[in-house]
N, C-alpha and C. Protein backbone atom coordinates (compact mmCIF):
# COMPACT_ATOMS: atom_id res chain seq x y z
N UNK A 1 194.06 85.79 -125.09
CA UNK A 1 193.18 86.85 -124.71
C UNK A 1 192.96 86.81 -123.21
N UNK A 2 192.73 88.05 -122.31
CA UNK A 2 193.07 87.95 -120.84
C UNK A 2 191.94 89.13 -120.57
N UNK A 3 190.96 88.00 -120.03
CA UNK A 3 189.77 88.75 -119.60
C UNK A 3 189.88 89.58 -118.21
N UNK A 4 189.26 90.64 -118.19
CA UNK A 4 189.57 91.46 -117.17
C UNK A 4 188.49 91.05 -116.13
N UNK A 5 188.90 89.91 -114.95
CA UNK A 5 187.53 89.57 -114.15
C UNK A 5 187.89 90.16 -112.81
N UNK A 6 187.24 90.15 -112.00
CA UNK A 6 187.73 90.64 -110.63
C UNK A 6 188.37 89.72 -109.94
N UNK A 7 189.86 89.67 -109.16
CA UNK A 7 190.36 88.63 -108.57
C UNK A 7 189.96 88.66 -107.53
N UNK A 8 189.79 89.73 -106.36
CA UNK A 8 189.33 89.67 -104.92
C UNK A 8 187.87 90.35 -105.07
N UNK A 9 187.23 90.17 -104.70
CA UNK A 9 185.76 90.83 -104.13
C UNK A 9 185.64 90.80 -102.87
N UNK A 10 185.29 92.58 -102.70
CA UNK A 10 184.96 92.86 -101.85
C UNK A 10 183.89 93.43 -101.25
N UNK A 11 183.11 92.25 -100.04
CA UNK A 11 182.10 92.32 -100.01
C UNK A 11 181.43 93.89 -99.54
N UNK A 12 182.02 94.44 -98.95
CA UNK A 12 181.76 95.45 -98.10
C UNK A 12 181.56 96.25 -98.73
N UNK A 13 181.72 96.47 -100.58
CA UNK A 13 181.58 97.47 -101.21
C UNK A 13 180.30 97.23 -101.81
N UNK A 14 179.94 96.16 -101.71
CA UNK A 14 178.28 95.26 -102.78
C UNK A 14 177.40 96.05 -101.89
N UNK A 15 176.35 96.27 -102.58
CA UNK A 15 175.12 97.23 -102.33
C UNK A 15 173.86 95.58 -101.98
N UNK A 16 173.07 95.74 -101.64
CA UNK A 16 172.12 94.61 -101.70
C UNK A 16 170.90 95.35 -101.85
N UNK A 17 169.97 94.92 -102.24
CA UNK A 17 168.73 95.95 -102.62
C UNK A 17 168.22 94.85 -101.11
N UNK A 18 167.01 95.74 -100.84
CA UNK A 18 166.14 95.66 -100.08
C UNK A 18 164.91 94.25 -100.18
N UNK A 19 164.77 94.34 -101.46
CA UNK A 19 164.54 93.25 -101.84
C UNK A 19 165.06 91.49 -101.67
N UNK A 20 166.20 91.78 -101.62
CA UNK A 20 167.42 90.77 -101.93
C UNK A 20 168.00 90.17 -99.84
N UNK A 21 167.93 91.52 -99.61
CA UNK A 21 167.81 91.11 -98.22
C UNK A 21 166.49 90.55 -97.42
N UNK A 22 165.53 90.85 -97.72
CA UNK A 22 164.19 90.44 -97.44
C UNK A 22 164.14 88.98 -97.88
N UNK A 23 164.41 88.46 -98.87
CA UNK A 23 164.80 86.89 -99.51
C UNK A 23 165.77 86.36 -98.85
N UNK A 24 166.99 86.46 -98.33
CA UNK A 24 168.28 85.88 -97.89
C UNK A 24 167.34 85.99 -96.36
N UNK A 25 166.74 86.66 -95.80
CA UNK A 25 165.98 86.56 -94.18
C UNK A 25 165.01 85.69 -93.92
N UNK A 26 164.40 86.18 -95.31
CA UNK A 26 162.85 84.65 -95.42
C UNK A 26 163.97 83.06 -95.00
N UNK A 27 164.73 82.85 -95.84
CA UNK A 27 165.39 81.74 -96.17
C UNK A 27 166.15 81.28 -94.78
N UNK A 28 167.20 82.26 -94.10
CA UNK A 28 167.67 82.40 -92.78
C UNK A 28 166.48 82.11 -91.84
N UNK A 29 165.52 82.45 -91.89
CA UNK A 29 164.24 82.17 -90.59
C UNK A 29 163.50 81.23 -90.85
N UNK A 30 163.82 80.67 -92.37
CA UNK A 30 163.09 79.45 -92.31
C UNK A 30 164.34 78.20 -92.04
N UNK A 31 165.23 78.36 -91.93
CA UNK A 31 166.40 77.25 -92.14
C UNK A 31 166.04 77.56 -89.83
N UNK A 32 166.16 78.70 -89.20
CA UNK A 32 166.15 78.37 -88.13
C UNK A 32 164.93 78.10 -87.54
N UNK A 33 163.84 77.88 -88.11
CA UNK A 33 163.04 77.51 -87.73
C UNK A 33 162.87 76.21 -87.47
N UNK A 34 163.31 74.94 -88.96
CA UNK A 34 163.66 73.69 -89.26
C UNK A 34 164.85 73.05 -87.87
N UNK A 35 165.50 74.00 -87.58
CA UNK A 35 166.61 73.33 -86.40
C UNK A 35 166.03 73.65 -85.12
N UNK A 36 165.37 74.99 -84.74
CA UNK A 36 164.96 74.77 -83.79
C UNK A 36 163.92 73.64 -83.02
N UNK A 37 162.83 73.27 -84.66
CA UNK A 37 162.06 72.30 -84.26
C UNK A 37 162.62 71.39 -83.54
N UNK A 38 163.93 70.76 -83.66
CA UNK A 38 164.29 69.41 -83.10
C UNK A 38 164.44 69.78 -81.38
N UNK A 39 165.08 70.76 -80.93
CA UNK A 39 164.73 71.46 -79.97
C UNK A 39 163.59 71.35 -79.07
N UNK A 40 162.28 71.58 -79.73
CA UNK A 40 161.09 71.91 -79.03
C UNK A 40 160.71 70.38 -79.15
N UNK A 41 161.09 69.69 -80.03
CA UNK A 41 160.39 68.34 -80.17
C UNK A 41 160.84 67.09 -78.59
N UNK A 42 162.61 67.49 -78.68
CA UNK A 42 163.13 66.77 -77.28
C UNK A 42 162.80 67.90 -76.06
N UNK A 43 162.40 68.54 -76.04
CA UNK A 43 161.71 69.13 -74.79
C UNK A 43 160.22 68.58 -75.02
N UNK A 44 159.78 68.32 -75.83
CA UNK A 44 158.25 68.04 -75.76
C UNK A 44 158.04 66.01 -74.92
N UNK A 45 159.63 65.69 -75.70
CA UNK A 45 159.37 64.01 -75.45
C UNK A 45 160.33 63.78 -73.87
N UNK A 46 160.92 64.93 -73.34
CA UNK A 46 161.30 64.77 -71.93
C UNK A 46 160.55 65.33 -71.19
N UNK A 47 159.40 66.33 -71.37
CA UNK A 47 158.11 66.75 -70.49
C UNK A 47 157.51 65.54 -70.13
N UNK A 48 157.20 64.53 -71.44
CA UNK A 48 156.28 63.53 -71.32
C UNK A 48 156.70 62.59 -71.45
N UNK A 49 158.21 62.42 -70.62
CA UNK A 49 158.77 60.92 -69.72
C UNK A 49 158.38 60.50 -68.55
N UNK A 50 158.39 61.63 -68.10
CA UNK A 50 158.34 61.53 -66.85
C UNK A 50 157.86 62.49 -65.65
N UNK A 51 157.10 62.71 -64.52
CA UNK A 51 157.01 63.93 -63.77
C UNK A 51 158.09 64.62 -63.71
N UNK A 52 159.09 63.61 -63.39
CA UNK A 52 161.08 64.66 -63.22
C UNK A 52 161.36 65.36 -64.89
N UNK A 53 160.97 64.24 -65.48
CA UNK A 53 161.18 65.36 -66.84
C UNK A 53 160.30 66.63 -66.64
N UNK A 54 159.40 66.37 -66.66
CA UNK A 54 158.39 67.32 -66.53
C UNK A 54 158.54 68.87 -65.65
N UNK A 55 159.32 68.42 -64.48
CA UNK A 55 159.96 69.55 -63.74
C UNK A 55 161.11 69.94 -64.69
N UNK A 56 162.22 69.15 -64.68
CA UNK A 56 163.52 69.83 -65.25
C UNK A 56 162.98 70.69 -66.89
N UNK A 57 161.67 70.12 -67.33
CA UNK A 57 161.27 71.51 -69.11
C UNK A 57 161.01 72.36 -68.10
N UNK A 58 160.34 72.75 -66.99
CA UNK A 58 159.53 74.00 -66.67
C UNK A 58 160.85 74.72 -66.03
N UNK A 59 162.16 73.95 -65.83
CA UNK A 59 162.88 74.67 -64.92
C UNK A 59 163.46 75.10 -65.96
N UNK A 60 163.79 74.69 -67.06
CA UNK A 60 164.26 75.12 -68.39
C UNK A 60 163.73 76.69 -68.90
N UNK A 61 162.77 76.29 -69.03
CA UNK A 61 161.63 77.27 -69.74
C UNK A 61 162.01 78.22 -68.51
N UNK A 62 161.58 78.08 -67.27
CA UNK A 62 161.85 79.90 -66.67
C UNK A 62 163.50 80.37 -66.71
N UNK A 63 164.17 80.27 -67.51
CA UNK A 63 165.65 80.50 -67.56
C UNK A 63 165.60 81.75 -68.89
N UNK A 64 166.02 82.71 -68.57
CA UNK A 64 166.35 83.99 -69.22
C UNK A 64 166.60 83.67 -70.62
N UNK A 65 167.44 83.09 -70.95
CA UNK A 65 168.23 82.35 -71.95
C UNK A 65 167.19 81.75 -72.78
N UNK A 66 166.80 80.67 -72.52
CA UNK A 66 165.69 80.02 -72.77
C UNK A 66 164.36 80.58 -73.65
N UNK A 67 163.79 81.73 -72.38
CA UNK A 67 163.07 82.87 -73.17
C UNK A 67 163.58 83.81 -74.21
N UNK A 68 164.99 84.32 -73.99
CA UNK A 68 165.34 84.52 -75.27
C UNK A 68 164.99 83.87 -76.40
N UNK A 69 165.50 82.40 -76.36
CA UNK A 69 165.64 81.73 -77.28
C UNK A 69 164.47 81.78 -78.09
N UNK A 70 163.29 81.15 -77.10
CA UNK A 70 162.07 81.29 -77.51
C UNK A 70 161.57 82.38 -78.43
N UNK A 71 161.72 83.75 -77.89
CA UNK A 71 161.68 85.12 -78.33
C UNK A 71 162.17 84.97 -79.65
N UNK A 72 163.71 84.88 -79.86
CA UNK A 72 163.81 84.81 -80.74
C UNK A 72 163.27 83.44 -82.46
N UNK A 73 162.94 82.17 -81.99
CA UNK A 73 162.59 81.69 -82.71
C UNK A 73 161.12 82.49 -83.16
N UNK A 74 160.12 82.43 -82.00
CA UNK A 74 158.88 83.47 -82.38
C UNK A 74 158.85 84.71 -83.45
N UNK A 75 159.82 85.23 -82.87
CA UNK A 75 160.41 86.22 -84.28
C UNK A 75 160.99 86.30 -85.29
N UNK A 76 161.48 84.81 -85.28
CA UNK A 76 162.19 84.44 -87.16
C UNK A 76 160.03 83.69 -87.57
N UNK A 77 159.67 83.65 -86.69
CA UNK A 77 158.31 82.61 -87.45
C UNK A 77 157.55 83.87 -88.04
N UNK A 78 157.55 85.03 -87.12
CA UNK A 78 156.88 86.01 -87.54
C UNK A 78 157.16 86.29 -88.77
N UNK A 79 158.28 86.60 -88.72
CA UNK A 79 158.93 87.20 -90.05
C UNK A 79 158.77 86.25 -91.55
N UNK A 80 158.99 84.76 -90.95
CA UNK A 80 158.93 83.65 -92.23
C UNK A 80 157.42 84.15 -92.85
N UNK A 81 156.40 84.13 -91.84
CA UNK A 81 154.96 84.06 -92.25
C UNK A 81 154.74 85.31 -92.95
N UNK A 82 154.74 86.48 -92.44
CA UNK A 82 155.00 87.56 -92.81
C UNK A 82 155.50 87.97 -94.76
N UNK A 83 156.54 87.27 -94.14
CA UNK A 83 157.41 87.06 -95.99
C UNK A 83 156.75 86.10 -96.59
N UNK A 84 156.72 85.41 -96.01
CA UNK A 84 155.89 84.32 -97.12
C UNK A 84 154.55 84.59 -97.89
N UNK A 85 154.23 84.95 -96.72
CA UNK A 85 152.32 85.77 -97.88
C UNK A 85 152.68 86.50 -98.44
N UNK A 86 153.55 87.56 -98.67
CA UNK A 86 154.53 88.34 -99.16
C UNK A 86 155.01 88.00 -100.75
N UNK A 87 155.94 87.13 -100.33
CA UNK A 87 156.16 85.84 -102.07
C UNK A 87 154.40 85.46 -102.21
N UNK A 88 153.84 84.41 -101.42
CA UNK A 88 152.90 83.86 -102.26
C UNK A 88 151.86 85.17 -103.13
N UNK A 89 151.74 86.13 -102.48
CA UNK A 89 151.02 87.61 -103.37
C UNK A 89 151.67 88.22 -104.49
N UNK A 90 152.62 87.75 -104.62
CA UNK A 90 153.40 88.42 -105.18
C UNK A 90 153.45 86.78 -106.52
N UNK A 91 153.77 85.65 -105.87
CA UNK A 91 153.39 84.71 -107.04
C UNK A 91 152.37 84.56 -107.77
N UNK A 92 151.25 85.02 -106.92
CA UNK A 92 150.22 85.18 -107.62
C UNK A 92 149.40 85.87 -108.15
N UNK A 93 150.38 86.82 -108.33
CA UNK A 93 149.99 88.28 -108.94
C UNK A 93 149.14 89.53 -108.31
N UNK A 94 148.79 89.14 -107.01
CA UNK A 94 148.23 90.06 -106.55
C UNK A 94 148.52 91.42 -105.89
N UNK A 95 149.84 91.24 -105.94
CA UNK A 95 150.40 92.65 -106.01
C UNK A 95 151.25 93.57 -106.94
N UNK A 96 151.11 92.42 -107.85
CA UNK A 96 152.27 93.40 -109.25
C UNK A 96 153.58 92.59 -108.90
N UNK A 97 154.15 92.98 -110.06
CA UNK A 97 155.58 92.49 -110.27
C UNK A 97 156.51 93.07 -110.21
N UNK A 98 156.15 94.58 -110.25
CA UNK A 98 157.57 95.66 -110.53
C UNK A 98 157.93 95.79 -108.95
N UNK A 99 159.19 96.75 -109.20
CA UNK A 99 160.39 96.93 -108.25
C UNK A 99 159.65 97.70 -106.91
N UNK A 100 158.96 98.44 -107.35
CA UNK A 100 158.34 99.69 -106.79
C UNK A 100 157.83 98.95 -105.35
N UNK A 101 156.52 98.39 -106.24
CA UNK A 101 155.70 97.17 -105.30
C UNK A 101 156.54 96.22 -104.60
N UNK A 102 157.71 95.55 -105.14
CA UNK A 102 158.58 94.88 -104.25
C UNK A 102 159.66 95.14 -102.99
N UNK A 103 159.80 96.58 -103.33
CA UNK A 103 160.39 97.63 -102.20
C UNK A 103 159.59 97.75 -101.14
N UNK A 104 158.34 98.26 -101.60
CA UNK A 104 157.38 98.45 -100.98
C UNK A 104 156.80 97.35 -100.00
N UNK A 105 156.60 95.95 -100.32
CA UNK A 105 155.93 95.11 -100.18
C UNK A 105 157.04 94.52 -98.89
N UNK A 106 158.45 94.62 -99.08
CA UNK A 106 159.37 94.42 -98.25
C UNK A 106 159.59 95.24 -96.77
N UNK A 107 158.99 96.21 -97.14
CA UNK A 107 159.26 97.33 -95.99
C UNK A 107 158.03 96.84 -95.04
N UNK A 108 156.81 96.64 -95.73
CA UNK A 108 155.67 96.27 -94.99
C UNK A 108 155.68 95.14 -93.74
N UNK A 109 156.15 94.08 -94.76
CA UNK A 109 156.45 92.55 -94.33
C UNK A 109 157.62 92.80 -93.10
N UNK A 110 158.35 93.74 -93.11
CA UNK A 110 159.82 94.02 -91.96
C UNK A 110 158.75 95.05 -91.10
N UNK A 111 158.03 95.85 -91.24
CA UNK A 111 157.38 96.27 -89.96
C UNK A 111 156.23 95.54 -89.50
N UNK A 112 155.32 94.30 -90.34
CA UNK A 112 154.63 93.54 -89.37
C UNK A 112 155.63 92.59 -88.24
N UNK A 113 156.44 91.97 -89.15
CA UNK A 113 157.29 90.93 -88.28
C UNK A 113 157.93 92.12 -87.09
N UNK A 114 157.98 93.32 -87.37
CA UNK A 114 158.63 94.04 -86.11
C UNK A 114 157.29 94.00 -85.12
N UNK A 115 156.53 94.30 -85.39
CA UNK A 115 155.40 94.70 -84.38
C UNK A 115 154.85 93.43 -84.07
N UNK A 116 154.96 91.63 -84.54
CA UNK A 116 154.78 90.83 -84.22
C UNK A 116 155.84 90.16 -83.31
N UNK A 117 157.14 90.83 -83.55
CA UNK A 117 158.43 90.41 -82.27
C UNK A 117 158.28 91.23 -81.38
N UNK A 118 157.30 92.29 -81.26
CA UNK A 118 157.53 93.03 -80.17
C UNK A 118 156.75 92.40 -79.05
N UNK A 119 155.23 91.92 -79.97
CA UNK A 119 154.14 91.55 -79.16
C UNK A 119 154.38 89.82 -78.42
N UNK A 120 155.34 89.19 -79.60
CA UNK A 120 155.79 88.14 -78.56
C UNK A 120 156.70 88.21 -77.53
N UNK A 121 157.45 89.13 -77.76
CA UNK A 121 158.26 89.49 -76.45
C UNK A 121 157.50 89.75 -75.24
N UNK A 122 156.29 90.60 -75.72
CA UNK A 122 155.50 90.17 -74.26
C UNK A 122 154.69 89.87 -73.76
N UNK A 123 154.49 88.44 -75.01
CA UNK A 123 154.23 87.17 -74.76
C UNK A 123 154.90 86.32 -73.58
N UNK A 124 156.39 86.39 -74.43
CA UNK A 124 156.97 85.58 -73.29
C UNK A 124 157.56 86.08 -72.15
N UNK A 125 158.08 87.42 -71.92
CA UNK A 125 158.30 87.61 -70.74
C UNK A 125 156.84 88.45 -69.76
């Protein structure tokens, strides 16, 4: 017997609900959040080696790049926090369970984290 399965998949034709992308982003901004920490942690323990450390983080920190970087971690945190009260309301029933509310609840959570990356952007620059 010769089951009819798909041999190639192709991704470009898969639909993703809105939902489904909102989960795969939570997960993505929390995985770069975890790596960036190590980041901020050896800039935190070469500030406080030395005065020369101490110059070469601040010369760091005013570098374009840098503030990007920043920018952008600020805006995967937005978004983690954002989503996350998001799931936890949603685990705990306080917003319903159906699709409707979860569409919904997704769109919300993607325009706070927008209007919270905007406002750290000028934060940091």
């Amino acid at each position: 017997m010769k089951k009819k399965r798909p041999v190639n998949l192709n991704l470009s034709t898969m639909y993703f609900p809105l939902t489904a992308i909102a989960s795969i982003l939570h997960r993505i901004s929390g995985v770069m959040i975890f790596l960036s920490l190590g980041v901020f942690l050896w800039l935190l323990g070469l500030s406080l080696s030395s005065p020369d450390g101490f110059l070469r983080v601040s010369y760091i920190l005013d570098s374009y790049i840098f503030k990007f970087f920043i920018w952008s971690i600020l805006s995967a945190l937005s978004y983690h926090i954002s989503s996350g009260i998001r799931h936890m309301m949603m685990d705990f029933n306080l917003l319903g369970v159906t699709l409707q509310i979860g569409k919904f609840s997704a769109q919300i959570s993607f325009f706070i984290a927008i209007i919270l990356s905007i406002l750290s952007g000028v934060f940091v620059w």
